[in-house]
Protein backbone atom coordinates (compact mmCIF):
# COMPACT_ATOMS: atom_id res chain seq x y z
CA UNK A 1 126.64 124.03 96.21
CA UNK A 2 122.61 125.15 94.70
CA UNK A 3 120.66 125.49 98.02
CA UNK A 4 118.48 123.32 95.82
CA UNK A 5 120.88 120.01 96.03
CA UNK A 6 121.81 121.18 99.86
CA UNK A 7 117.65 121.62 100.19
CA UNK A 8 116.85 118.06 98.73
CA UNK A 9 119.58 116.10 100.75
CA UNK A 10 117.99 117.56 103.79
CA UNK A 11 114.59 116.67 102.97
CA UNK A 12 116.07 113.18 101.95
CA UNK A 13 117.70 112.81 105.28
CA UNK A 14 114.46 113.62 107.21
CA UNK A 15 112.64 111.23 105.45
CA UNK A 16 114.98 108.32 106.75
CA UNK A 17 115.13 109.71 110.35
CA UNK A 18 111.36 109.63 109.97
CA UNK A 19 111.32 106.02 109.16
CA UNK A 20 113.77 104.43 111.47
CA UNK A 21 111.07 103.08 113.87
CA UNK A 22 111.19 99.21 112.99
CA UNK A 23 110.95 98.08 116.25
CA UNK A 24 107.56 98.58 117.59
CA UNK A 25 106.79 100.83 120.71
CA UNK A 26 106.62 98.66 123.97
CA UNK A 27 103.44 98.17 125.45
CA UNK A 28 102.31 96.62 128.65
CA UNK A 29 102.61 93.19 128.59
CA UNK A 30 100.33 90.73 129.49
CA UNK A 31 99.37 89.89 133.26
CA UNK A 32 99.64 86.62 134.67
CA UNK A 33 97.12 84.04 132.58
CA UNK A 34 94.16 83.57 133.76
CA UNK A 35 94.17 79.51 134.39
CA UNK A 36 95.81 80.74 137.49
CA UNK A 37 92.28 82.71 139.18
CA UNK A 38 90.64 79.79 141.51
CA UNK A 39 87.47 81.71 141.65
CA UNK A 40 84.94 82.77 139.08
CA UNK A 41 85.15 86.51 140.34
CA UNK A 42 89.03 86.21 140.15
CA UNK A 43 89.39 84.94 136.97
CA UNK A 44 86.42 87.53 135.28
CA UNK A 45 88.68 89.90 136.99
CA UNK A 46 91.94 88.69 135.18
CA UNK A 47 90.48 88.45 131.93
CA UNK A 48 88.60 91.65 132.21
CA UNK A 49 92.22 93.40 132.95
CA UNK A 50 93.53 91.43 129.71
CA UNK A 51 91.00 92.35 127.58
CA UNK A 52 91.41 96.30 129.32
CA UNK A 53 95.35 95.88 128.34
CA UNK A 54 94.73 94.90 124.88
CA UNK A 55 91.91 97.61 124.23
CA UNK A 56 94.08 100.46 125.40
CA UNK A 57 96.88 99.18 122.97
CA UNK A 58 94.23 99.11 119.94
CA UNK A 59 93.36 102.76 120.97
CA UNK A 60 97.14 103.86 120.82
CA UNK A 61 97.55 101.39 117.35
CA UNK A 62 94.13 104.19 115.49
CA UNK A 63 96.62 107.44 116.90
CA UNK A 64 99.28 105.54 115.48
CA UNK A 65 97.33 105.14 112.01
CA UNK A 66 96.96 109.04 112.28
CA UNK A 67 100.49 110.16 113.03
CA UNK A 68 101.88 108.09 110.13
CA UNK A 69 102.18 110.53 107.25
CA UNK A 70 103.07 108.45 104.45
CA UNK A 71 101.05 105.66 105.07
CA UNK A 72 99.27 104.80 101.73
CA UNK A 73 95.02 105.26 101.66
CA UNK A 74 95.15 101.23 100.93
CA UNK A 75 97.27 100.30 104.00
CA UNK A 76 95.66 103.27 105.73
CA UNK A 77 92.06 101.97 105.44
CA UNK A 78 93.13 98.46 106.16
CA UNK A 79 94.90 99.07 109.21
CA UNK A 80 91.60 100.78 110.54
CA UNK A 81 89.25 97.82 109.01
CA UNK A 82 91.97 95.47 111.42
CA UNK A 83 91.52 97.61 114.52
CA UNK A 84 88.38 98.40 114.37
CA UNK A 85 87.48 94.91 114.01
CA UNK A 86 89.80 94.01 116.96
CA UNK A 87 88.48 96.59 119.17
CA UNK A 88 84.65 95.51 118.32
CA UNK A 89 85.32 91.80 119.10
CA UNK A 90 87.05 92.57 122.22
CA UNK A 91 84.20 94.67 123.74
CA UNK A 92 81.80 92.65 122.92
CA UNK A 93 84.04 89.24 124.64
CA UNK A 94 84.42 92.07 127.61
CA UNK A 95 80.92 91.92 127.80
CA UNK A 96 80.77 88.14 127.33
CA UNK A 97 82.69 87.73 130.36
CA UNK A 98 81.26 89.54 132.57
CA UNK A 99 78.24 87.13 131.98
CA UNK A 100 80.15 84.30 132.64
CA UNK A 101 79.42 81.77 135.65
CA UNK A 102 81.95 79.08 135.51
CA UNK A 103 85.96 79.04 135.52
CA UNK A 104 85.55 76.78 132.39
CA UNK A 105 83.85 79.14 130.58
CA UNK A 106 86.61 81.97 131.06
CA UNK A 107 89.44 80.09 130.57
CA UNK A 108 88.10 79.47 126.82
CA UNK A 109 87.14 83.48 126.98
CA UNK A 110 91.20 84.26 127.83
CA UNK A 111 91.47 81.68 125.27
CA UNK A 112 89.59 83.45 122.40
CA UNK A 113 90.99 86.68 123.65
CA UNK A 114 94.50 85.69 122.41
CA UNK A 115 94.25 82.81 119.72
CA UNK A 116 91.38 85.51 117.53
CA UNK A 117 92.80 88.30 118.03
CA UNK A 118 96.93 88.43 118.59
CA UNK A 119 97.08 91.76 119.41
CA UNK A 120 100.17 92.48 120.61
CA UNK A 121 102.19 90.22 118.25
CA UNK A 122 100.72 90.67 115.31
CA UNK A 123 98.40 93.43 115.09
CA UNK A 124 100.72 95.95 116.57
CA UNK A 125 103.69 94.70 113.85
CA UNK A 126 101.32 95.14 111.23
CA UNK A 127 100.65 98.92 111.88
CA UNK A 128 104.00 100.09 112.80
CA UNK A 129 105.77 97.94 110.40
CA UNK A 130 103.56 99.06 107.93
CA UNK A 131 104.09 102.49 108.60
CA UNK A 132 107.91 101.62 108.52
CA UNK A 133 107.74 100.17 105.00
CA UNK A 134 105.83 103.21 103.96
CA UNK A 135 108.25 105.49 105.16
CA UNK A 136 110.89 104.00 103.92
CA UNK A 137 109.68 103.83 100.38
CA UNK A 138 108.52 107.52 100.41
CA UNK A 139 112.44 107.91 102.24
CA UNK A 140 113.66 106.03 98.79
CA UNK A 141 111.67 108.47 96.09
CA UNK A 142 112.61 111.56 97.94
CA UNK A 143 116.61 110.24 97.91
CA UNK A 144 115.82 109.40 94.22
CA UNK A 145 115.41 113.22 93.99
CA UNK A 146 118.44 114.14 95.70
CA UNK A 147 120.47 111.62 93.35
CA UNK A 148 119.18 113.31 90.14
CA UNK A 149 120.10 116.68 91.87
CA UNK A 150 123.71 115.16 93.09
CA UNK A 151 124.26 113.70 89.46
CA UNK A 152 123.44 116.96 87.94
CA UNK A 153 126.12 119.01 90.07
CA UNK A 154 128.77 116.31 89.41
CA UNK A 155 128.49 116.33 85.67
CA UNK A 156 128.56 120.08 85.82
CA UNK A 157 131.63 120.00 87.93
CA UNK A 158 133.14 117.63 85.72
CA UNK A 159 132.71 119.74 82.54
CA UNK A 160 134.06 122.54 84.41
CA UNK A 161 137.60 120.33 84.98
CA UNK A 162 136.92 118.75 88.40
CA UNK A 163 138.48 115.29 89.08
CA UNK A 164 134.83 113.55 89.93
CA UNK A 165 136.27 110.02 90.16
CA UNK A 166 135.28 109.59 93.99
CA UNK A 167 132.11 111.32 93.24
CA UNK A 168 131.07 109.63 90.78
CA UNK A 169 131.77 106.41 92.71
CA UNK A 170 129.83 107.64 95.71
CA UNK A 171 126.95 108.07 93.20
CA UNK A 172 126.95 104.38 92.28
CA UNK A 173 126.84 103.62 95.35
CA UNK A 174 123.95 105.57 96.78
CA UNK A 175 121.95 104.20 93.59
CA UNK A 176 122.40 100.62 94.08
CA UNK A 177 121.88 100.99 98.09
CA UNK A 178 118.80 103.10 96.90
CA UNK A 179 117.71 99.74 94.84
CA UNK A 180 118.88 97.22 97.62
CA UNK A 181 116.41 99.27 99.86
CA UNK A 182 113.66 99.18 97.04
CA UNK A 183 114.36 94.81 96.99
CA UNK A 184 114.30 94.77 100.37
CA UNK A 185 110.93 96.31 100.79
CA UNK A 186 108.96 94.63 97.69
CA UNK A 187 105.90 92.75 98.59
CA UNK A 188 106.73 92.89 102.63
CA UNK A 189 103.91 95.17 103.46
CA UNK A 190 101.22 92.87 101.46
CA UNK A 191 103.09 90.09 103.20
CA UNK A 192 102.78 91.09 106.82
CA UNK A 193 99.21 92.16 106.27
CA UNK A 194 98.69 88.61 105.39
CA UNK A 195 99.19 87.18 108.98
CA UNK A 196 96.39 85.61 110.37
CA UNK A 197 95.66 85.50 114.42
CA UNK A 198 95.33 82.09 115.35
CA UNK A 199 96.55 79.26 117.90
CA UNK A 200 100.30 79.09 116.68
CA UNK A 201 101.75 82.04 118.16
CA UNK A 202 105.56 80.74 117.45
CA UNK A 203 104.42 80.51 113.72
CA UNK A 204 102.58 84.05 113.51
CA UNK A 205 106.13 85.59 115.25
CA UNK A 206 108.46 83.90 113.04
CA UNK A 207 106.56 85.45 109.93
CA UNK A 208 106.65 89.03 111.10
CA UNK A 209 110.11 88.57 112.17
CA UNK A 210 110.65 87.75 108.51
CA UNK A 211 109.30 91.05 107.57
CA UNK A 212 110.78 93.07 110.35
CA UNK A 213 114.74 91.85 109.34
CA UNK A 214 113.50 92.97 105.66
CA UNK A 215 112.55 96.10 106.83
CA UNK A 216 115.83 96.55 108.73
CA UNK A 217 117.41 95.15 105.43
CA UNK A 218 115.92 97.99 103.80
CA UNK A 219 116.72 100.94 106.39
CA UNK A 220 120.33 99.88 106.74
CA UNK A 221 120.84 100.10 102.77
CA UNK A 222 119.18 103.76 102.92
CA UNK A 223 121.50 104.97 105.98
CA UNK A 224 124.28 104.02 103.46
CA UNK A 225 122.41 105.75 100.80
CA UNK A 226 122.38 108.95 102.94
CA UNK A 227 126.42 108.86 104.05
CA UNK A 228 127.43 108.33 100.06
CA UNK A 229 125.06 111.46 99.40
CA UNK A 230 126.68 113.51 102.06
CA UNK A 231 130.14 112.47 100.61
CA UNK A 232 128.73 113.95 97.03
CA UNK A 233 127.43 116.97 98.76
CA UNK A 234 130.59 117.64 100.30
CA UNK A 235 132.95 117.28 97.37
CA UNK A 236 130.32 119.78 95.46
CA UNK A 237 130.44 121.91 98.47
CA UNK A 238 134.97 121.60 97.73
CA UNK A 239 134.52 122.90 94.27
CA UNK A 240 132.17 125.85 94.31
């Protein structure tokens, strides 16, 4: 088999592997709400640690923005205009609160905190599923490669008297998984960057969970895409 073909399907492979993270990383979850604190000093204190949690996971959301490499400039720049718009409204409510004199007044604080911002179900989707969908498209051109290469070393081993039935079946198949994936992923990224934070958490989960089984859609139908490239790698490897 052309170290080129064996080269490409290894590349291809790697590019999945890269994208399989659909689930986002777990971060800490949110203390006990503040409605709870019977003091003014206790509940600054629980919002403060709130605000703290959420902060930290905007922090780890930018190095996630930098690690992605096939995040597109457009979703790159904004992902960072969404951050860095969450992580200036929280430090300046951080600062709010620690002005504040009344229970009242920090209970609508905790509320702003979560109902303006949503950052751990929504922003954190929308970078790492983002990332996702990116890798997974750049996963798709780079297996697009591999199947010209494949298709290539089939035909040749065809003219040269090789029974290519099964290959040339396991080719079909890796192209219309590759174009399942490609369905799968159309207008999801634009569609989860879309989401607004507001009140109705239920209704901001049930859209990215509408993205996220896409997404999953899309990497199951490229893991298939892989195994029927293997298969065609294998019978070229038989007839060398």
């Amino acid at each position: 088999m052309p170290t080129t073909i064996r080269a490409a399907v290894a590349a291809g492979l790697g590019a999945v592997v890269f994208a399989t993270g659909v689930a986002s990383p777990a971060f800490a979850s949110d203390p006990t709400p503040t409605p709870g604190a019977r003091t003014v000093a206790g509940a600054k204190a629980a919002v403060v640690r709130r605000i703290d949690l959420r902060l930290a996971t905007l922090h780890r959301l930018d190095q996630r923005l930098e690690r992605c490499r096939h995040l597109t400039d457009a979703h790159q720049n904004t992902l960072a205009g969404l951050v860095d718009a969450a992580t200036s409204g929280l430090t300046s409510l951080r600062t709010k609160v620690q002005g504040e004199t009344t229970v009242e007044a920090l209970r609508a604080d905790a509320k702003s905190m979560v109902d303006d911002y949503r950052v751990f179900i929504l922003r954190a989707p929308q970078v790492h599923g983002t990332c996702t969908a990116d890798n997974e498209t750049a996963a798709i051109a780079r297996l697009r490669d591999v199947y010209t290469k494949l298709s290539a070393g089939v035909a040749k081993a065809k003219q040269d008297g090789a029974n290519t039935t099964a290959a040339e079946q396991n080719l079909a198949s890796m192209d219309q998984q590759l174009d399942a994936a490609g369905s799968a992923l159309a207008g999801q990224v634009d569609k989860l960057l879309a989401i607004q934070p507001g009140p109705d958490g239920d209704a901001i989960r049930a859209q990215v969970k509408s993205v996220r089984q896409q997404l999953r859609a899309a990497l199951q139908a490229l893991r298939h895409a892989i195994g029927d490239a293997k298969k065609v790698r294998d019978f070229l490897k038989s007839v060398k």
